[in-house]
PDB file of N, CA and C in Angstrom:
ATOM      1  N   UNK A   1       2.188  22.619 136.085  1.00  0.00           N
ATOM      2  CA  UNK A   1       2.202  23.988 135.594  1.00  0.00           C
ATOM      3  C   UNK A   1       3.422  24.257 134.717  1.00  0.00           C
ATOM      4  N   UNK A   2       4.249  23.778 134.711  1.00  0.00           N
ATOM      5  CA  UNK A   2       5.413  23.852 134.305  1.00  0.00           C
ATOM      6  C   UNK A   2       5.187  23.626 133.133  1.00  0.00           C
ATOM      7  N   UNK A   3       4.618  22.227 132.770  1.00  0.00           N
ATOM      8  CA  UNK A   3       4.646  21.435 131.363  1.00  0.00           C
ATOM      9  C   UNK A   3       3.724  22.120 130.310  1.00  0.00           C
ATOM     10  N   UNK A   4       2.899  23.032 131.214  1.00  0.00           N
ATOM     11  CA  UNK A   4       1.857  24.230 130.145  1.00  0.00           C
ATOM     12  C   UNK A   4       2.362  25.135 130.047  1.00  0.00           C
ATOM     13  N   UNK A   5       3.387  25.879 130.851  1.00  0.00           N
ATOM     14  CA  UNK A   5       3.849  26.634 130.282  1.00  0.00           C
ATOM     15  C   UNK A   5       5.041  26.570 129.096  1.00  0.00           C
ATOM     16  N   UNK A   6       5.654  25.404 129.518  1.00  0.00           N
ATOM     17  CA  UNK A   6       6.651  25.249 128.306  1.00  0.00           C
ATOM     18  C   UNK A   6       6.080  24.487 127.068  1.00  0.00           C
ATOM     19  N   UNK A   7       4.888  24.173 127.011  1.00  0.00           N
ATOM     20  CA  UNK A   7       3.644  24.226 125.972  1.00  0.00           C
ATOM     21  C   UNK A   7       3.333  25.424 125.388  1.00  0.00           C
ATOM     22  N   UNK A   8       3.204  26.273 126.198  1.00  0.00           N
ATOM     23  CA  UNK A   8       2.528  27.301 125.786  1.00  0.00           C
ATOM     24  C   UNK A   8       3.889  28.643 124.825  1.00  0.00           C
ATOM     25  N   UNK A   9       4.926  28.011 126.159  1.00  0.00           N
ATOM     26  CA  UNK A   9       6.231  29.165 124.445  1.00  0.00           C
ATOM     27  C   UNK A   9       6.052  28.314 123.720  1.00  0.00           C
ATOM     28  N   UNK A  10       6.676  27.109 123.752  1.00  0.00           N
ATOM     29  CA  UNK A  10       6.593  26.515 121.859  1.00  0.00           C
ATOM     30  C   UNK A  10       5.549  26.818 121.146  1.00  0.00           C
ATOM     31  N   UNK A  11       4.401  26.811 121.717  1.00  0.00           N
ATOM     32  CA  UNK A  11       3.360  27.427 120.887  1.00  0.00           C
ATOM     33  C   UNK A  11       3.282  28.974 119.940  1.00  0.00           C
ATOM     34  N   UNK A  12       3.809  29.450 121.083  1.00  0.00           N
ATOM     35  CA  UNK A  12       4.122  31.014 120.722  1.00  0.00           C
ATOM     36  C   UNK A  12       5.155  31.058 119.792  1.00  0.00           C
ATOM     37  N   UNK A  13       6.380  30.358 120.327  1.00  0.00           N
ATOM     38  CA  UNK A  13       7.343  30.274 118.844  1.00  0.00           C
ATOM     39  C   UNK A  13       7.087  29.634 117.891  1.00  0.00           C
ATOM     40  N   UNK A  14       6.332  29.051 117.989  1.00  0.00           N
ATOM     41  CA  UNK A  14       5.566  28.368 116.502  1.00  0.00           C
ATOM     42  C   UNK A  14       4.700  29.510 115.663  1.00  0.00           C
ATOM     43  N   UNK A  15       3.491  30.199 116.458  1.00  0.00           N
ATOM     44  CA  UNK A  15       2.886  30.937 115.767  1.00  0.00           C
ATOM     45  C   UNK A  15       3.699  32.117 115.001  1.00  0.00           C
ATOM     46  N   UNK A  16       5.239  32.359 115.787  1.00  0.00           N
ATOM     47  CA  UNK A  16       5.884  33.675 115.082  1.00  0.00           C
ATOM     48  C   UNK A  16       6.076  33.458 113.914  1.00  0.00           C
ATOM     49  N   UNK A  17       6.956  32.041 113.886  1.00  0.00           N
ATOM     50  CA  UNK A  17       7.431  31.392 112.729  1.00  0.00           C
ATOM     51  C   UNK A  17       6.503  31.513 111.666  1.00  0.00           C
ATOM     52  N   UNK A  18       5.237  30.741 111.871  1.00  0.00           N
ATOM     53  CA  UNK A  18       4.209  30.693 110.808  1.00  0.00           C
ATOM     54  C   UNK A  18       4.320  32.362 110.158  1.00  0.00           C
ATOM     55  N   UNK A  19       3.927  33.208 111.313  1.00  0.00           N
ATOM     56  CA  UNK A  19       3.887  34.300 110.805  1.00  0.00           C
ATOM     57  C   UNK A  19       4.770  35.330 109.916  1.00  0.00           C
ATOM     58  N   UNK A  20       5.983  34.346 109.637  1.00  0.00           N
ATOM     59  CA  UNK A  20       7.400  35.172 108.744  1.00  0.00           C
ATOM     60  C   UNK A  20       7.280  34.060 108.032  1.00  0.00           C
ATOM     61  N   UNK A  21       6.626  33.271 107.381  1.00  0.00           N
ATOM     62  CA  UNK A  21       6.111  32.622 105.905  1.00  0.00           C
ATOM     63  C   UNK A  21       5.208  33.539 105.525  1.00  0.00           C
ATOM     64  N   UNK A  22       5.446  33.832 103.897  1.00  0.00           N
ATOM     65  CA  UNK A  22       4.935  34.734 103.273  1.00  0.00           C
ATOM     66  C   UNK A  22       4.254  33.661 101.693  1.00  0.00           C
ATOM     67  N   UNK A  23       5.453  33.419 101.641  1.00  0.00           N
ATOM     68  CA  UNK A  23       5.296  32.587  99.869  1.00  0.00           C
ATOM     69  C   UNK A  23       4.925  30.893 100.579  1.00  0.00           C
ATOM     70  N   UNK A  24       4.002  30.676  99.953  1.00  0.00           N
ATOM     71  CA  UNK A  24       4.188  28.808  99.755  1.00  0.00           C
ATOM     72  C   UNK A  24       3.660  28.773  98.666  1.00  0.00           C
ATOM     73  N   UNK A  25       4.239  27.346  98.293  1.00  0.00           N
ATOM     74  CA  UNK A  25       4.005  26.470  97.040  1.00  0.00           C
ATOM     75  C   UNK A  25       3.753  25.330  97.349  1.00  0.00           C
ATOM     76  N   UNK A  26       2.186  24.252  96.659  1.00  0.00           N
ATOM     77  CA  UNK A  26       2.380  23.265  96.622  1.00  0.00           C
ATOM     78  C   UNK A  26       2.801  22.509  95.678  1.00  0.00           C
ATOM     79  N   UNK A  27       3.675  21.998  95.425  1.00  0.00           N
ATOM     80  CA  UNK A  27       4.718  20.756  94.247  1.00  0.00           C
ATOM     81  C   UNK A  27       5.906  20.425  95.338  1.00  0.00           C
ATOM     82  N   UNK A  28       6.634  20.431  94.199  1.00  0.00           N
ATOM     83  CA  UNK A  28       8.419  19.811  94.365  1.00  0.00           C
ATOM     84  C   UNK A  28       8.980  20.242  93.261  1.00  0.00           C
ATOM     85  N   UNK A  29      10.046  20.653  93.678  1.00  0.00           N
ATOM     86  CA  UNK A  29      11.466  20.544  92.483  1.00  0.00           C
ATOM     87  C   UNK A  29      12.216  19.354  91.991  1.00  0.00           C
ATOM     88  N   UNK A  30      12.342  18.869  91.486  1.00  0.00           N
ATOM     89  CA  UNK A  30      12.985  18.145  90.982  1.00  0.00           C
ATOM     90  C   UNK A  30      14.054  17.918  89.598  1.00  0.00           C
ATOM     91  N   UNK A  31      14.821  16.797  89.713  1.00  0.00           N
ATOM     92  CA  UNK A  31      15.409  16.655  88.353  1.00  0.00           C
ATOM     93  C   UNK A  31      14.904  15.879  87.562  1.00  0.00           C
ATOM     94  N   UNK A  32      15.192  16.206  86.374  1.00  0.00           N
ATOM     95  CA  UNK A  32      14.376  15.484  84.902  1.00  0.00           C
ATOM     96  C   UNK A  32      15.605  15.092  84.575  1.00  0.00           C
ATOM     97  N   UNK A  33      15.516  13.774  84.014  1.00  0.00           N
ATOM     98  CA  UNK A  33      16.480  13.114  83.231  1.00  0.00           C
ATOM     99  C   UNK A  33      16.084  12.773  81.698  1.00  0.00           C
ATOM    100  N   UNK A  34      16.583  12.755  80.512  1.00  0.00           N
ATOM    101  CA  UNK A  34      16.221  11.696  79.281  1.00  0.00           C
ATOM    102  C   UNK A  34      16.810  10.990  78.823  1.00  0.00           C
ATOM    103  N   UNK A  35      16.377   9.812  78.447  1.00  0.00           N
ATOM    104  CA  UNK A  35      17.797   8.682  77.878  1.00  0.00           C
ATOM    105  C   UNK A  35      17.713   9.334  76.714  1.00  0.00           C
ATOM    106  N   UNK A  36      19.088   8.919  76.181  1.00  0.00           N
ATOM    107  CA  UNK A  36      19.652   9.584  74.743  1.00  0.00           C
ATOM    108  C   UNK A  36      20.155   8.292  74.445  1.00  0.00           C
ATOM    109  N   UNK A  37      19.379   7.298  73.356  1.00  0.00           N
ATOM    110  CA  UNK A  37      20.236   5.962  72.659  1.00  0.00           C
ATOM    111  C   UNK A  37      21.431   6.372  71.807  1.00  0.00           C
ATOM    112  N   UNK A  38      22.529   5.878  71.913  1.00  0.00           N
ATOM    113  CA  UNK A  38      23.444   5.963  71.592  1.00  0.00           C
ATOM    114  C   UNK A  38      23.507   5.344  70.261  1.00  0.00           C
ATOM    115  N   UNK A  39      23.960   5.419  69.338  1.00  0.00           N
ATOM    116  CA  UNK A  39      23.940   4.790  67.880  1.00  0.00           C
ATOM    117  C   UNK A  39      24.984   3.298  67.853  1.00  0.00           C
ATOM    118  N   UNK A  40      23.928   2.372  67.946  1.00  0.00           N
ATOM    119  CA  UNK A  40      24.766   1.113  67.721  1.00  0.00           C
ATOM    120  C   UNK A  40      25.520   0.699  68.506  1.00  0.00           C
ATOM    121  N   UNK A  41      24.688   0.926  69.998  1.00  0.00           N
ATOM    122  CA  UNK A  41      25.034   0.206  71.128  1.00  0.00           C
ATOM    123  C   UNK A  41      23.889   0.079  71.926  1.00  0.00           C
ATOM    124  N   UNK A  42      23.479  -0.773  72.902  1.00  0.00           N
ATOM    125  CA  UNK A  42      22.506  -1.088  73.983  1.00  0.00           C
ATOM    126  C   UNK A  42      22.859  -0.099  75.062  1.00  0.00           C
ATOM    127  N   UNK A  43      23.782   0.170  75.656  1.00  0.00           N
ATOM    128  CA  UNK A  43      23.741   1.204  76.468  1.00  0.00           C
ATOM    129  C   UNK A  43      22.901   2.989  76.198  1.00  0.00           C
ATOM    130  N   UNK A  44      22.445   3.104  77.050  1.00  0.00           N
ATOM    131  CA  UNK A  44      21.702   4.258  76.812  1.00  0.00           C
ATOM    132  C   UNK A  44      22.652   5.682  77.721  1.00  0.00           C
ATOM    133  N   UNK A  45      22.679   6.649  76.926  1.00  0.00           N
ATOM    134  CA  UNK A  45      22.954   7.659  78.038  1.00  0.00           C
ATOM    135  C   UNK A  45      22.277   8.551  78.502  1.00  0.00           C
ATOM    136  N   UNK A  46      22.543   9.584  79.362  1.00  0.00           N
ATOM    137  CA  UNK A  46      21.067  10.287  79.934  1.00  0.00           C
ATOM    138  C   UNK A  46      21.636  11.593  79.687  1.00  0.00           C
ATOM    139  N   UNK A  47      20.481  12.353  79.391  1.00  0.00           N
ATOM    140  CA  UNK A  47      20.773  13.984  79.173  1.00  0.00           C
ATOM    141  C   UNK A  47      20.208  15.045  80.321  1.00  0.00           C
ATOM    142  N   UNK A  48      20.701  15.711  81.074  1.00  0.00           N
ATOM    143  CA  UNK A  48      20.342  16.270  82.072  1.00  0.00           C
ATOM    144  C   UNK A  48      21.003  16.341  83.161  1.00  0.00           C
ATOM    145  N   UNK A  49      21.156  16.912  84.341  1.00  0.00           N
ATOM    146  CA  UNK A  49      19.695  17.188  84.850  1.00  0.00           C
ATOM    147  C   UNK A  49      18.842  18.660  84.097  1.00  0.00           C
ATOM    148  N   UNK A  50      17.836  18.464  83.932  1.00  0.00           N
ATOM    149  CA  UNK A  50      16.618  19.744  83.632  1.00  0.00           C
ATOM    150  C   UNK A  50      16.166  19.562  85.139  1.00  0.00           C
ATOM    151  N   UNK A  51      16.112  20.901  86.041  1.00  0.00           N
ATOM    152  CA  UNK A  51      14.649  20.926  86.733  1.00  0.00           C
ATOM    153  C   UNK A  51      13.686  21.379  86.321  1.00  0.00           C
ATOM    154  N   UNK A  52      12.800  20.706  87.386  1.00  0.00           N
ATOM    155  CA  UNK A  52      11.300  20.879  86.926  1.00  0.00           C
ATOM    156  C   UNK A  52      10.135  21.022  88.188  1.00  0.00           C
ATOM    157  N   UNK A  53       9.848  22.169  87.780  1.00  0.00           N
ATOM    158  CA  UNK A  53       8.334  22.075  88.986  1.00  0.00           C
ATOM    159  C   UNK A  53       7.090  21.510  88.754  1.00  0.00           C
ATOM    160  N   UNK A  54       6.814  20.197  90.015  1.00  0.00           N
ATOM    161  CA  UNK A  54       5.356  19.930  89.065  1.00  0.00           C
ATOM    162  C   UNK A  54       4.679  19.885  90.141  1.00  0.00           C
ATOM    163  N   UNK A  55       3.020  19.879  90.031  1.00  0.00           N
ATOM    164  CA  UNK A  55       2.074  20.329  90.946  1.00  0.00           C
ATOM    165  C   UNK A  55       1.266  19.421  90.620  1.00  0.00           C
ATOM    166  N   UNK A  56      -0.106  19.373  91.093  1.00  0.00           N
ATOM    167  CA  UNK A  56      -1.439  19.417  90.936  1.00  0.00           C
ATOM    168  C   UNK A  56      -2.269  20.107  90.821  1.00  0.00           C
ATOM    169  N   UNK A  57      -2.858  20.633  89.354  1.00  0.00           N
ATOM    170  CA  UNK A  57      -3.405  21.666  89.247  1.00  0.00           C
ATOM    171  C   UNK A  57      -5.184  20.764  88.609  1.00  0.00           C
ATOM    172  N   UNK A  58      -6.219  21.130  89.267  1.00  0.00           N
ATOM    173  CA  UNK A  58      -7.161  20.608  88.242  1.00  0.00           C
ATOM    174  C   UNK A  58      -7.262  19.174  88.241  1.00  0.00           C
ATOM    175  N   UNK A  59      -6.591  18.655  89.829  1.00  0.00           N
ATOM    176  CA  UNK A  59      -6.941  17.112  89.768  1.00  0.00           C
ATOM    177  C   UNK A  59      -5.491  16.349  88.304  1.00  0.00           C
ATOM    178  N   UNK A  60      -5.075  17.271  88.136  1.00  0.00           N
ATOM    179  CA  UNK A  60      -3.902  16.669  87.053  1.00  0.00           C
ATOM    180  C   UNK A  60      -2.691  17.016  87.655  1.00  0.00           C
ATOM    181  N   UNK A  61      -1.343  16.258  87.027  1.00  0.00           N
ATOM    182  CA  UNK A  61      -0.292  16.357  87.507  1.00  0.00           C
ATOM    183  C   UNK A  61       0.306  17.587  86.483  1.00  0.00           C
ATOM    184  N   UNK A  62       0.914  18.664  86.731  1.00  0.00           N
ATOM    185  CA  UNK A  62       1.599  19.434  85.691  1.00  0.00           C
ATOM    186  C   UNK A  62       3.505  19.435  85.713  1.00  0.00           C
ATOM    187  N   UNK A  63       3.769  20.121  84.918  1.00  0.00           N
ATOM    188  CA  UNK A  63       5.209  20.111  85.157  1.00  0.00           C
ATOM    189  C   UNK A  63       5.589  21.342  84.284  1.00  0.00           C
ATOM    190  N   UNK A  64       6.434  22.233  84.918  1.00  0.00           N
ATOM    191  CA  UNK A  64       7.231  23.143  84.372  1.00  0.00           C
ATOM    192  C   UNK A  64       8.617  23.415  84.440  1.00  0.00           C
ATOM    193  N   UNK A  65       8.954  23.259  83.049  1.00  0.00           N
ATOM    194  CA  UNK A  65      10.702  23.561  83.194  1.00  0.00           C
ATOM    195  C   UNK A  65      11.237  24.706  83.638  1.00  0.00           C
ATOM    196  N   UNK A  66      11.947  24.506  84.694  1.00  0.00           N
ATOM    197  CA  UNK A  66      12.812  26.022  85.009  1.00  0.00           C
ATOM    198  C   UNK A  66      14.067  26.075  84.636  1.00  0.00           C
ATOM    199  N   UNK A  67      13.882  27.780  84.012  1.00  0.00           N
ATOM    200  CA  UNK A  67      14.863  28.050  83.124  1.00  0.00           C
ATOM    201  C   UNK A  67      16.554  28.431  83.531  1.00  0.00           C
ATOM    202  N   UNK A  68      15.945  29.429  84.591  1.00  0.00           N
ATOM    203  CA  UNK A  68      16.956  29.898  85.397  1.00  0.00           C
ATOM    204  C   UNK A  68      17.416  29.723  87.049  1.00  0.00           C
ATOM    205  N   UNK A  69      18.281  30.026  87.206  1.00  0.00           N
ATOM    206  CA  UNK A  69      18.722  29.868  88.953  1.00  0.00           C
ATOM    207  C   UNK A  69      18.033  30.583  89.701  1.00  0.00           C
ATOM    208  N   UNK A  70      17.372  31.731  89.442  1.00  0.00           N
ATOM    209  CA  UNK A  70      17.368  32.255  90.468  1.00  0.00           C
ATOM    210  C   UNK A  70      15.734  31.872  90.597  1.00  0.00           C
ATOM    211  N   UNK A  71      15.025  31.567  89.691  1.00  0.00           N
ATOM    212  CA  UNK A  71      13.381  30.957  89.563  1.00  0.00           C
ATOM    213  C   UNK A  71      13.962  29.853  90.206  1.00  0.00           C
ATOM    214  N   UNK A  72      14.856  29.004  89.915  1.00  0.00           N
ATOM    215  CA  UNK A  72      15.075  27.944  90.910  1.00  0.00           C
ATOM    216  C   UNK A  72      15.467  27.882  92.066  1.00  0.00           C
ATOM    217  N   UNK A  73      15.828  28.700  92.720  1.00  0.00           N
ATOM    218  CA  UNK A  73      15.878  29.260  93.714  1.00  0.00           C
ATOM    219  C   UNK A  73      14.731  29.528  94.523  1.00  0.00           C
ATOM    220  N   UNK A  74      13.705  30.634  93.831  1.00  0.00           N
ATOM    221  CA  UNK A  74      12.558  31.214  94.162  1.00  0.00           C
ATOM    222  C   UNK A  74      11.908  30.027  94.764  1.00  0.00           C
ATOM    223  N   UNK A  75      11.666  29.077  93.744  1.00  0.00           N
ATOM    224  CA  UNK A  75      10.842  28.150  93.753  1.00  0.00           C
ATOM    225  C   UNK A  75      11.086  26.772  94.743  1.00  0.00           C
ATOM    226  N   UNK A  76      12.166  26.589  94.871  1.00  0.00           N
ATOM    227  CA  UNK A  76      12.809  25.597  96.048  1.00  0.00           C
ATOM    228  C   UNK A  76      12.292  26.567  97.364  1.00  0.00           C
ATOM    229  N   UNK A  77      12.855  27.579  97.678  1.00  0.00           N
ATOM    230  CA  UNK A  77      12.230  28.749  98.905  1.00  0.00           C
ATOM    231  C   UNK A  77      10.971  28.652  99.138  1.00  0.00           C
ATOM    232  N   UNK A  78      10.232  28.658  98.102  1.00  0.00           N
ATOM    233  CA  UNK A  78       8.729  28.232  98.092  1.00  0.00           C
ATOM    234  C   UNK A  78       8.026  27.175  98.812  1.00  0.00           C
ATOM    235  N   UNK A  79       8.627  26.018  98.108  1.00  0.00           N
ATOM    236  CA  UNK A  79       8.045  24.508  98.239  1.00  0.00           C
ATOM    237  C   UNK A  79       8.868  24.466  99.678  1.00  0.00           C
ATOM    238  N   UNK A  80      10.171  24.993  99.633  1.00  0.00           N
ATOM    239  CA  UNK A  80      10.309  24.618 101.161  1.00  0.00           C
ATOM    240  C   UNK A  80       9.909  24.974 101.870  1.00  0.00           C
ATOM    241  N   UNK A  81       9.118  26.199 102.359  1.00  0.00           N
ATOM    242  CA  UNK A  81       8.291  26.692 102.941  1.00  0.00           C
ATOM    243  C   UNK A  81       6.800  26.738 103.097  1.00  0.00           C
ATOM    244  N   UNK A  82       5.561  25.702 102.305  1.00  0.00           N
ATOM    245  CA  UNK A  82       5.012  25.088 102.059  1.00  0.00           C
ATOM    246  C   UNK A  82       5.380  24.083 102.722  1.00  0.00           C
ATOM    247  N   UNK A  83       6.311  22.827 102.436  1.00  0.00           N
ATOM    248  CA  UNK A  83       6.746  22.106 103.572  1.00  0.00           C
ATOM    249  C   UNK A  83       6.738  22.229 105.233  1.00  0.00           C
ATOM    250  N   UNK A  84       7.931  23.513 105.450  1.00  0.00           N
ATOM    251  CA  UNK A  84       8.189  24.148 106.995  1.00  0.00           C
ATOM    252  C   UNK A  84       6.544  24.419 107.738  1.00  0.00           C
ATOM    253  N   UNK A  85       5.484  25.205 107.199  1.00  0.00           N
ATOM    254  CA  UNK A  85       4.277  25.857 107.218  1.00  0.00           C
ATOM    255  C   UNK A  85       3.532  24.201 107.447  1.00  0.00           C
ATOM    256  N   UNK A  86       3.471  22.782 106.615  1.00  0.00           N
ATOM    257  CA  UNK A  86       2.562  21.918 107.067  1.00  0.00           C
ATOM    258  C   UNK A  86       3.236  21.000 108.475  1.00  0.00           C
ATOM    259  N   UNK A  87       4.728  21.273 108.371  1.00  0.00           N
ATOM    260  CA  UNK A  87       5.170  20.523 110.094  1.00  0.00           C
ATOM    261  C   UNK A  87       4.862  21.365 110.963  1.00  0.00           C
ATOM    262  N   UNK A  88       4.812  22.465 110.794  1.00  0.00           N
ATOM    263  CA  UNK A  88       4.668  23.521 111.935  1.00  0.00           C
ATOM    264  C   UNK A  88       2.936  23.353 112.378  1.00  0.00           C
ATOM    265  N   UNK A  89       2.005  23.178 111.371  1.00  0.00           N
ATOM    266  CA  UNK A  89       1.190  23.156 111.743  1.00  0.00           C
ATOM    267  C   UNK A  89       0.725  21.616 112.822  1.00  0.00           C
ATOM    268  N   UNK A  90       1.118  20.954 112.058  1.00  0.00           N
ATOM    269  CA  UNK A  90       1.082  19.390 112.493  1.00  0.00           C
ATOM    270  C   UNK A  90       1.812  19.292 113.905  1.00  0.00           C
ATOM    271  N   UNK A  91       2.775  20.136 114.197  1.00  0.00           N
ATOM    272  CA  UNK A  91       3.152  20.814 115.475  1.00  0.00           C
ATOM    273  C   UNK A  91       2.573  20.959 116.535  1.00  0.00           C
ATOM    274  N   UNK A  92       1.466  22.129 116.132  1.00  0.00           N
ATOM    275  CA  UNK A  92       0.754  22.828 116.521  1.00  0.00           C
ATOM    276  C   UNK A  92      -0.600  22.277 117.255  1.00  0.00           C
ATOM    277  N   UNK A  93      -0.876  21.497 116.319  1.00  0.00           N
ATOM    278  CA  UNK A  93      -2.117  20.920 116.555  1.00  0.00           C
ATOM    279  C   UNK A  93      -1.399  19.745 117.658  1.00  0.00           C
ATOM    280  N   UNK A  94      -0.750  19.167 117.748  1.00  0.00           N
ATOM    281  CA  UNK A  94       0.244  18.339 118.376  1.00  0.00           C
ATOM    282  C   UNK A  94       0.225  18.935 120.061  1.00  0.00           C
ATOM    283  N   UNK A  95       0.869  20.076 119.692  1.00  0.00           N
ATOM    284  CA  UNK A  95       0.524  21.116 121.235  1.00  0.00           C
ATOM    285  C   UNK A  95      -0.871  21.397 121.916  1.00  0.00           C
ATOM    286  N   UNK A  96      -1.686  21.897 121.018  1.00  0.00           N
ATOM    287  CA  UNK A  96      -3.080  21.796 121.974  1.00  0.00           C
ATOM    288  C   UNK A  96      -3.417  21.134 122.155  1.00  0.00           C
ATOM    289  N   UNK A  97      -3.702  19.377 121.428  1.00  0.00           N
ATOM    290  CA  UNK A  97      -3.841  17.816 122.314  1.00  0.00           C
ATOM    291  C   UNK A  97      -3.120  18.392 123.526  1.00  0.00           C
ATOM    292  N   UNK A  98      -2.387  18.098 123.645  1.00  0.00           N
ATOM    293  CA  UNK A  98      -0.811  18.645 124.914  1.00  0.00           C
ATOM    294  C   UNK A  98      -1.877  18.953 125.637  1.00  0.00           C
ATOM    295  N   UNK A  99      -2.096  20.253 125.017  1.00  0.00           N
ATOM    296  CA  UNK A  99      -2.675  21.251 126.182  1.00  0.00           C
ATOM    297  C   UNK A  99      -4.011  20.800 126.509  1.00  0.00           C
ATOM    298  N   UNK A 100      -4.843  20.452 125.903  1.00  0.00           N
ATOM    299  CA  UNK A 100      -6.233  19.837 126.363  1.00  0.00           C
ATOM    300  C   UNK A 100      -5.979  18.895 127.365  1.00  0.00           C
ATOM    301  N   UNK A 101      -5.528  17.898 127.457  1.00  0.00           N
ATOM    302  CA  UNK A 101      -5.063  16.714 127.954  1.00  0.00           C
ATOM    303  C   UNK A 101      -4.896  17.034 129.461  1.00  0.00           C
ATOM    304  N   UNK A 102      -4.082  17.956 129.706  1.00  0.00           N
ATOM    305  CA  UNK A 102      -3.126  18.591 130.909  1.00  0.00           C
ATOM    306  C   UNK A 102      -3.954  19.552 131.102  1.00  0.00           C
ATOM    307  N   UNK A 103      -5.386  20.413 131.007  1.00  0.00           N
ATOM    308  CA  UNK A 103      -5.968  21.307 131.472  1.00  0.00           C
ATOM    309  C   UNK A 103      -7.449  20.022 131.553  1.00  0.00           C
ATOM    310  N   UNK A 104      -7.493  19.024 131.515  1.00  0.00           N
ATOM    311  CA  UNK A 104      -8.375  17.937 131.855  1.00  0.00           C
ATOM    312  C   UNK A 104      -7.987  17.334 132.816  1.00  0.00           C
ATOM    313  N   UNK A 105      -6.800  16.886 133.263  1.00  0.00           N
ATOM    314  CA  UNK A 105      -6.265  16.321 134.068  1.00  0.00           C
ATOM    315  C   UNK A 105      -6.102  16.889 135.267  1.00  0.00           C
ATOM    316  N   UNK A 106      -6.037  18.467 135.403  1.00  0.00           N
ATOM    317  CA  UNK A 106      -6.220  19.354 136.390  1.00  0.00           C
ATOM    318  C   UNK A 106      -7.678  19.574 136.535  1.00  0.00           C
ATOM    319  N   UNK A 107      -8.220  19.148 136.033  1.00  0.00           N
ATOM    320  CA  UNK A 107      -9.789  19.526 136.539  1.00  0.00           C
ATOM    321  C   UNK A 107     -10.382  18.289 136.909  1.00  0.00           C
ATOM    322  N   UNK A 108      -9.670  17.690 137.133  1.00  0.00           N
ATOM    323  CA  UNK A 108     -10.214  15.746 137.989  1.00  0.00           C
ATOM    324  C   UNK A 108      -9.397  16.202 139.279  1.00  0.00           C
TER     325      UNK A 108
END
């Protein structure tokens, strides 16, 4: 009884959580780099970082440059929460195995 009930808060603190995600995004942020050849040398140098958000839109990969901090910001908050929202679920589902398992085992 014990082990369902302390099944059963994590569960509950899981569902709150889910429930104070508002925004998700699926992509990533990332940095963009470009080589810049240098004139009359083999070494190359790189220009950047640019971030960039890219997704899957349409079965294609997209990418958009972000301009400013605080869209970069927005947008990291996003994807990280998109992230937080698929462990939590994977969690979740994690817990009711739990709980099936242990409300089977009491009924043998």
């Amino acid at each position: 009884m014990k082990r369902a009930s302390a099944l059963l808060k994590e569960r509950e603190r899981i569902l709150r959580e889910l429930e104070g995600l508002e925004e998700l995004r699926r992509g990533s942020v990332v940095a963009q780099y470009f080589p810049r050849p240098r004139r009359g040398k083999e070494v190359t140098a790189v220009r950047g970082p640019y971030p960039l958000f890219s997704c899957k839109r349409g079965g294609r990969a997209v990418g958009f440059r972000i301009h400013s901090e605080a869209e970069l910001r927005r947008l990291e908050r996003q994807v990280g929460d998109f992230h937080r929202f698929r462990r939590l679920c994977q969690r979740l589902v994690e817990l009711g195995e739990a709980l099936c398992e242990l409300r089977e085992d009491q009924e043998k």
